[in-house]
Protein backbone atom coordinates (compact mmCIF):
# COMPACT_ATOMS: atom_id res chain seq x y z
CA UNK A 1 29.89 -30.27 6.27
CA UNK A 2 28.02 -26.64 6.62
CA UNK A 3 25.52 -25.76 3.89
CA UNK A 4 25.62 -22.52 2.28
CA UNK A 5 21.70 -21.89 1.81
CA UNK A 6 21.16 -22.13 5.83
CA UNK A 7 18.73 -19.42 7.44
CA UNK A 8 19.62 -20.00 10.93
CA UNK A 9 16.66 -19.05 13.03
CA UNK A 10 17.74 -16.60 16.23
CA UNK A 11 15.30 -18.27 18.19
CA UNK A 12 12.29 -20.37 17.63
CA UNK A 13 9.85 -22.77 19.23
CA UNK A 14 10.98 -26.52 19.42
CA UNK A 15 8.44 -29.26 19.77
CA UNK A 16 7.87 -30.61 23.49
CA UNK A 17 7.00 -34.06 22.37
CA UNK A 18 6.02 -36.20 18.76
CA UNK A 19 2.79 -35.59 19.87
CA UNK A 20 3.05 -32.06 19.33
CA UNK A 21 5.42 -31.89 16.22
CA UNK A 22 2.83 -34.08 14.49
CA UNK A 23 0.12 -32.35 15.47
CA UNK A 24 1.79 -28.98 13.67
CA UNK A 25 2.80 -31.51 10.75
CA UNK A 26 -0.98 -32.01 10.09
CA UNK A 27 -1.71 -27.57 10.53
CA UNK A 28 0.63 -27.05 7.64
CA UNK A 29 -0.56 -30.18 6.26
CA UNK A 30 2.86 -32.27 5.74
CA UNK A 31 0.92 -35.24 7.08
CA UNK A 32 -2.30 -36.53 6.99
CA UNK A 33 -4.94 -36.06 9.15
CA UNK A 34 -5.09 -39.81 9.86
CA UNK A 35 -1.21 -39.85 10.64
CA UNK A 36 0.05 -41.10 13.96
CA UNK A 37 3.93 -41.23 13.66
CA UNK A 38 5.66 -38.86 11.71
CA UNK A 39 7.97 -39.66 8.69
CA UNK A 40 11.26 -38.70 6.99
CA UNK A 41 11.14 -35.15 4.64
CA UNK A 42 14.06 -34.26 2.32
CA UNK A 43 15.29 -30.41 1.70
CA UNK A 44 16.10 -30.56 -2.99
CA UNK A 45 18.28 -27.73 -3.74
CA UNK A 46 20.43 -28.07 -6.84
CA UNK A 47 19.72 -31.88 -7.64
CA UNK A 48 20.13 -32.35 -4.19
CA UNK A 49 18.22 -34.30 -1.59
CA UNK A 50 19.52 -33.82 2.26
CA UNK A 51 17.42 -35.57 4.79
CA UNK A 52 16.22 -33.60 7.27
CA UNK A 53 13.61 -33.54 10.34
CA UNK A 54 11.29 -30.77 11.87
CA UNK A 55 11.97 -29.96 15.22
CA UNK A 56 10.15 -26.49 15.76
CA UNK A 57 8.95 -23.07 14.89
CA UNK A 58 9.25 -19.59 14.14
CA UNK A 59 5.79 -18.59 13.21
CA UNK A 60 2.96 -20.16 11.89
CA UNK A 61 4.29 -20.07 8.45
CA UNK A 62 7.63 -20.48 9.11
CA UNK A 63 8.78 -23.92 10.19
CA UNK A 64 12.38 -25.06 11.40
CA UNK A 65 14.20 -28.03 9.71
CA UNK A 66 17.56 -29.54 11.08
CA UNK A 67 20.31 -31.47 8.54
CA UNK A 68 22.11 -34.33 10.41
CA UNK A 69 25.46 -32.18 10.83
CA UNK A 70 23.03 -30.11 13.22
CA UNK A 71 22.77 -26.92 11.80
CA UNK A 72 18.93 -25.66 11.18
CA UNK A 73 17.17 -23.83 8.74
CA UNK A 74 13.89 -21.70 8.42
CA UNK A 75 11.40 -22.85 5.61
CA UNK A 76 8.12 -21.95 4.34
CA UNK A 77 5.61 -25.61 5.04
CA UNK A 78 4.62 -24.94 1.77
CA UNK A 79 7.42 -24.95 0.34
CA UNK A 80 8.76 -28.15 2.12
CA UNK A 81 5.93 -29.83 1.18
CA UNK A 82 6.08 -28.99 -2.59
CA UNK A 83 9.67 -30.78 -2.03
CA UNK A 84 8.91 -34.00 -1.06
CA UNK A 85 6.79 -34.61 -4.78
CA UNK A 86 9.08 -36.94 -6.66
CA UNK A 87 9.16 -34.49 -9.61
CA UNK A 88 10.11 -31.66 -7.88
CA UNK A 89 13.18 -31.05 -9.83
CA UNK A 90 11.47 -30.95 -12.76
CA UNK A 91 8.78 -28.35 -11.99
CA UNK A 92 11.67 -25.99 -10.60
CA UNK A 93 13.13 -26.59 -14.20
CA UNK A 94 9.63 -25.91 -15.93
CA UNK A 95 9.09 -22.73 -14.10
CA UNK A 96 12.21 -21.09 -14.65
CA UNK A 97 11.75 -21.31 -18.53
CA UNK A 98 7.90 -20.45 -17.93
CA UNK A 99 8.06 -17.84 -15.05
CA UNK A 100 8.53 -13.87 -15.51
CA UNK A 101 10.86 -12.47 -13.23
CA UNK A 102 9.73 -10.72 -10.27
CA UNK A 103 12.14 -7.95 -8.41
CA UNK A 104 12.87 -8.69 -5.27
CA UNK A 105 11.08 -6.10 -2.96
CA UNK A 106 11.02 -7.32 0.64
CA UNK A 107 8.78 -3.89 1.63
CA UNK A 108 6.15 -5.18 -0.61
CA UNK A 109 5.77 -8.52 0.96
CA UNK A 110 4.84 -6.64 3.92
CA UNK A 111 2.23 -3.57 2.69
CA UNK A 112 0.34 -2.72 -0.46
CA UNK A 113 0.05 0.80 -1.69
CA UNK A 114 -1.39 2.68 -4.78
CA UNK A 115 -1.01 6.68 -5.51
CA UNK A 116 -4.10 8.43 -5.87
CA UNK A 117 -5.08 9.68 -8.90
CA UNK A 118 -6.69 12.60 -7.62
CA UNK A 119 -3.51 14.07 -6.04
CA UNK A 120 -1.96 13.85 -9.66
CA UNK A 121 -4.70 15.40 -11.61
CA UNK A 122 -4.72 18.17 -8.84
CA UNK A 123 -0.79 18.84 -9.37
CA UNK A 124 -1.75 20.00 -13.01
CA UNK A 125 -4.15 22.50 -11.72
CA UNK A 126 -2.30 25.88 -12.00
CA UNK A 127 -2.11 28.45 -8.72
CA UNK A 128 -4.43 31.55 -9.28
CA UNK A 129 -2.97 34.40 -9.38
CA UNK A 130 -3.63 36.74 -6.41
CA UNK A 131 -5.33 39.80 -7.74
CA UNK A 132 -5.76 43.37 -5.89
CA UNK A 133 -8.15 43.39 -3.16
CA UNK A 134 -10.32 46.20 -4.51
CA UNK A 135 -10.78 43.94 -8.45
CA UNK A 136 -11.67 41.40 -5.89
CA UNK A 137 -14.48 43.04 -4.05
CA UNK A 138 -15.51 44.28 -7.26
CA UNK A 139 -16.01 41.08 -8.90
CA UNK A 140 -17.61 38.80 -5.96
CA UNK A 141 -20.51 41.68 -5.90
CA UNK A 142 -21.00 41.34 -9.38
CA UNK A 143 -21.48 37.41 -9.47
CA UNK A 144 -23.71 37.41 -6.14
CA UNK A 145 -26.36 39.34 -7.86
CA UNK A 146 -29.52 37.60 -9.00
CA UNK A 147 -28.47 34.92 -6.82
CA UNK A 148 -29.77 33.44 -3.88
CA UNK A 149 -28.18 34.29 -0.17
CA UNK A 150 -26.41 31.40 0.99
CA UNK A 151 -28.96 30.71 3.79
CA UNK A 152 -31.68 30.71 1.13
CA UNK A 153 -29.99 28.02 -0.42
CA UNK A 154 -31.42 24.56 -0.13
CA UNK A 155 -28.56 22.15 1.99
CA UNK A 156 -28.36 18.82 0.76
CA UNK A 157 -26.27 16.01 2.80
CA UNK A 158 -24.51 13.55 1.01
CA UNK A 159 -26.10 9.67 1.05
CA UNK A 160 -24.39 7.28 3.63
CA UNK A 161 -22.89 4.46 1.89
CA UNK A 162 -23.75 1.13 2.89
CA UNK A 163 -21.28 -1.19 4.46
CA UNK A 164 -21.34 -4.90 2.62
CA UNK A 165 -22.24 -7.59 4.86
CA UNK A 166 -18.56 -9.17 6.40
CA UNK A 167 -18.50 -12.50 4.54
CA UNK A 168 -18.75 -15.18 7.25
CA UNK A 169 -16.28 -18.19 6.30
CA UNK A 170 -16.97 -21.58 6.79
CA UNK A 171 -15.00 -23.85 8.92
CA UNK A 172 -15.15 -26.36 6.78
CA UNK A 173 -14.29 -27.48 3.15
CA UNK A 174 -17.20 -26.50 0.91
CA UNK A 175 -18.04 -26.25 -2.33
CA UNK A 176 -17.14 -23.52 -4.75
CA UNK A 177 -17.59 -22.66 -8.43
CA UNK A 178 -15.13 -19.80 -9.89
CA UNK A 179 -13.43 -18.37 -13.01
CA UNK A 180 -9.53 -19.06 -13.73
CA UNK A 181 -8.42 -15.26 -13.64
CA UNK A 182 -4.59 -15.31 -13.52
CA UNK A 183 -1.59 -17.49 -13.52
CA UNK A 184 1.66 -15.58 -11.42
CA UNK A 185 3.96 -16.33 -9.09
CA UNK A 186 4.84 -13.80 -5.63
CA UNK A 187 8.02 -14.20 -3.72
CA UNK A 188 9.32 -16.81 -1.32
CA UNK A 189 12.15 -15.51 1.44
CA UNK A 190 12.85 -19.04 2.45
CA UNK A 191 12.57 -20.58 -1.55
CA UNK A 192 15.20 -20.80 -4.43
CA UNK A 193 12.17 -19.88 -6.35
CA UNK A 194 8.98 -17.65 -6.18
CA UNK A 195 5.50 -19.60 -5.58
CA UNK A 196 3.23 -20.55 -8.00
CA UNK A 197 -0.20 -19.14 -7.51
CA UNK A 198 -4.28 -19.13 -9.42
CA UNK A 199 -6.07 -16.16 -9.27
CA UNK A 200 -9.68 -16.80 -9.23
CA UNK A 201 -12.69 -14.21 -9.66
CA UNK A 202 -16.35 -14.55 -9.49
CA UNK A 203 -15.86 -17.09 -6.75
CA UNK A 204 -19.32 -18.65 -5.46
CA UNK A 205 -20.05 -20.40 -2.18
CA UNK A 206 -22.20 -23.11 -3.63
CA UNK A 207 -24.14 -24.34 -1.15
CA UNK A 208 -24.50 -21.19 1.28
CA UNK A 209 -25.34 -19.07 -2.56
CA UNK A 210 -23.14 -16.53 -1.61
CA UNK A 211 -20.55 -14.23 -3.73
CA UNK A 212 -17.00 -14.47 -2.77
CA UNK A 213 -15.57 -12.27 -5.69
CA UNK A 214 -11.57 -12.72 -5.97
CA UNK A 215 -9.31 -15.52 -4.17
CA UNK A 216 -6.54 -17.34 -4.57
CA UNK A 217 -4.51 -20.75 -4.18
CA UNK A 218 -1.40 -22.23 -4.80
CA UNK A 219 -0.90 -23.95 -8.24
CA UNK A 220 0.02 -27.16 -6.88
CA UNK A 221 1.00 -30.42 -8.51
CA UNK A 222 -2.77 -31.79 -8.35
CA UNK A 223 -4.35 -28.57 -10.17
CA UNK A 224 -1.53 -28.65 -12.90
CA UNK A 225 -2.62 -32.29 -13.88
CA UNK A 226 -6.02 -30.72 -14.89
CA UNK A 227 -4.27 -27.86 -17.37
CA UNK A 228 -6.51 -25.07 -16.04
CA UNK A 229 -6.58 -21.76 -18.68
CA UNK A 230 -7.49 -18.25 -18.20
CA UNK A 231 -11.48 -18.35 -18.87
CA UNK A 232 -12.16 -21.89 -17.12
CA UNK A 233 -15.07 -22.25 -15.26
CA UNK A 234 -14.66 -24.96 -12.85
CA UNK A 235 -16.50 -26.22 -9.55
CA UNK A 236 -14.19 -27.72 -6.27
CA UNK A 237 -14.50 -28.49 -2.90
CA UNK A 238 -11.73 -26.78 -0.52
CA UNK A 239 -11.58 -24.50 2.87
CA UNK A 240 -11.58 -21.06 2.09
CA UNK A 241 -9.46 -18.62 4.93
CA UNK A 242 -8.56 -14.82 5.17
CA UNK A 243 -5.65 -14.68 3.85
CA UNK A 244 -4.02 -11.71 1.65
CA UNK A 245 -1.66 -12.32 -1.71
CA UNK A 246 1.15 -10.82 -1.44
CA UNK A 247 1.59 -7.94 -3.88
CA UNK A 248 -2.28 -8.46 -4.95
CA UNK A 249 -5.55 -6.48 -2.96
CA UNK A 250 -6.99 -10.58 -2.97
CA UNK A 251 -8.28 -11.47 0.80
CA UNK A 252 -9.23 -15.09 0.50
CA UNK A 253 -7.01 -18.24 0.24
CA UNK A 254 -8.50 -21.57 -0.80
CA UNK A 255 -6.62 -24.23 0.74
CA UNK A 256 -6.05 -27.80 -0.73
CA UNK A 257 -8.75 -27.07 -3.82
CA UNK A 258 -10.06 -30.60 -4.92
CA UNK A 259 -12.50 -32.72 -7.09
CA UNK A 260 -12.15 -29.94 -9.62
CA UNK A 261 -14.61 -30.54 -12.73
CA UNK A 262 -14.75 -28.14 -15.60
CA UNK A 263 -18.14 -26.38 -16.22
C-alpha cells in the first residue's frame, strides 16, 4: 500500500548506527536526554496512526521517517513530535475552528521584505518644470543675496549612531520573565496544518538583567494547559537560540519554555 501524503526525500543522510539516530532523537528532542534505546513514533493524518521509524536526514530541521511498506517521507521534528501526544487529533480539530487562514506563500518562508515609505511619499512629489535658462540665472542671483557664501557657511557632520551591544545567548536554560504579545500560527511544508506559535515582548534575562525585547516559541501542549492571554506576565525557565519567525522580524526562539508562573 503507497500513501498519498509521501514527500520522498531525493537524497538525505541515514543514520550509521542507533547510537547516532538517538543521539539526533535527543537534538530535536523526540527523546529524552536520559534515553538509551530509542522507541516506536506514529505519523496521525486523517484519524490515522501508521507506525513508522527514523532512519535519517535532510537538514537539521528536516528529519526522514520510513512506513513499513518502505517508502519514506520528510517531516518537520516538531511536528512529529507534536504527533505522538495522545490528543493530537483533537488539537488539529481545535485549531481548524480557532485558526485564521494563512495563504500559502513559499517565497515568504524564505525572506522578509517591507516597501519603504519614503519611496511612496516621494512618488507624490510632482517634477518641476524646467524653466528658461536666462529666468533661471535671474532668480538664483536674487535668492543668494544677503546670504552667506557657501564656504562661509558653518559644516556640520551628522552624529554616528551607536551600534547595540550583540546580545550574547546563554548555553543553557535560564530564566526569563516576558509579556504574552500574540497568538498566530506560520506555515509548515511538511504539516497538514500551520504551527502554532506565542509571541512574546519585553522579554528579560533574569538572572544575567538583561533586555531581550521580542521572541518566540511554539504553543505546545504544556503552555496550553496554563491558558496564557494577550497581557500575561509570566516568568519560565527555557534555552533561548537565534532563530527567526517566519513571516515575523522576531530573532529569538525559546525552546521547551517551562515552570511557567503568572506574575
Amino acid at each position: 500500500m503507497a500513501y498519498e501524503f509521501i514527500i520522498e526525500p531525493p537524497t538525505y543522510n541515514a543514520f550509521e548506527d542507533e547510537a547516532a539516530q538517538i543521539g539526533k532523537c535527543k537534538e530535536w528532542n523526540l527523546l529524552s536526554e536520559k534515553a538509551s534505546k530509542t522507541k516506536a513514533f506514529y505519523y496521525k493524518s486523517n484519524g490515522q496512526n501508521f507506525p513508522c521509524s527514523i532512519v535519517g536526514y535532510v537538514d537539521q530541521l528536516t528529519a526522514v521517517i520510513e512506513f513499513d511498506n518502505k517508502q519514506r517521507h520528510c517531516i518537520h521534528p516538531s511536528y512529529l513530535k507534536e504527533m505522538q501526544a495522545s490528543n493530537y487529533g483533537q488539537k488539529l480539530a481545535a485549531a481548524a475552528d480557532d485558526s485564521p487562514a494563512e495563504p500559502d506563500d513559499t517565497a515568504a518562508l524564505e525572506a522578509q521584505s517591507g516597501g519603504s515609505a519614503s519611496s511612496a511619499e516621494e512618488a507624490k512629489v510632482p517634477e518641476k518644470k524646467a524653466e528658461e535658462p536666462a529666468v533661471d540665472k535671474l532668480k538664483a542671483e536674487e535668492s543668494k543675496e544677503g546670504e552667506p557664501k557657501a564656504e562661509e557657511q558653518p559644516k556640520t557632520k551628522p552624529a554616528k549612531k551607536e551600534k547595540a551591544p550583540k546580545l550574547q545567548l546563554p548555553e543553557e536554560k535560564v530564566k526569563f520573565t516576558a509579556t504574552v504579545k500574540e497568538f498566530t500560527t506560520v506555515p509548515n511544508h511538511f504539516a497538514d496544518q500551520d504551527d502554532e506559535v506565542v509571541i512574546y515582548e519585553t522579554v528579560a534575562l533574569v538572572d544575567q538583567e538583561a533586555e531581550v525585547g521580542t521572541a518566540w516559541s511554539s504553543h505546545s501542549a504544556t503552555l496550553k494547559k496554563f491558558e496564557l492571554e494577550v497581557g500575561d506576565v509570566i516568568s519560565f525557565e527555557g534555552k533561548i537560540v537565534a532563530k527567526k519567525l517566519t513571516k515575523h522580524p522576531i530573532p529569538y526562539k525559546i525552546n521547551n519554555p517551562g515552570k511557567l508562573q503568572k506574575l
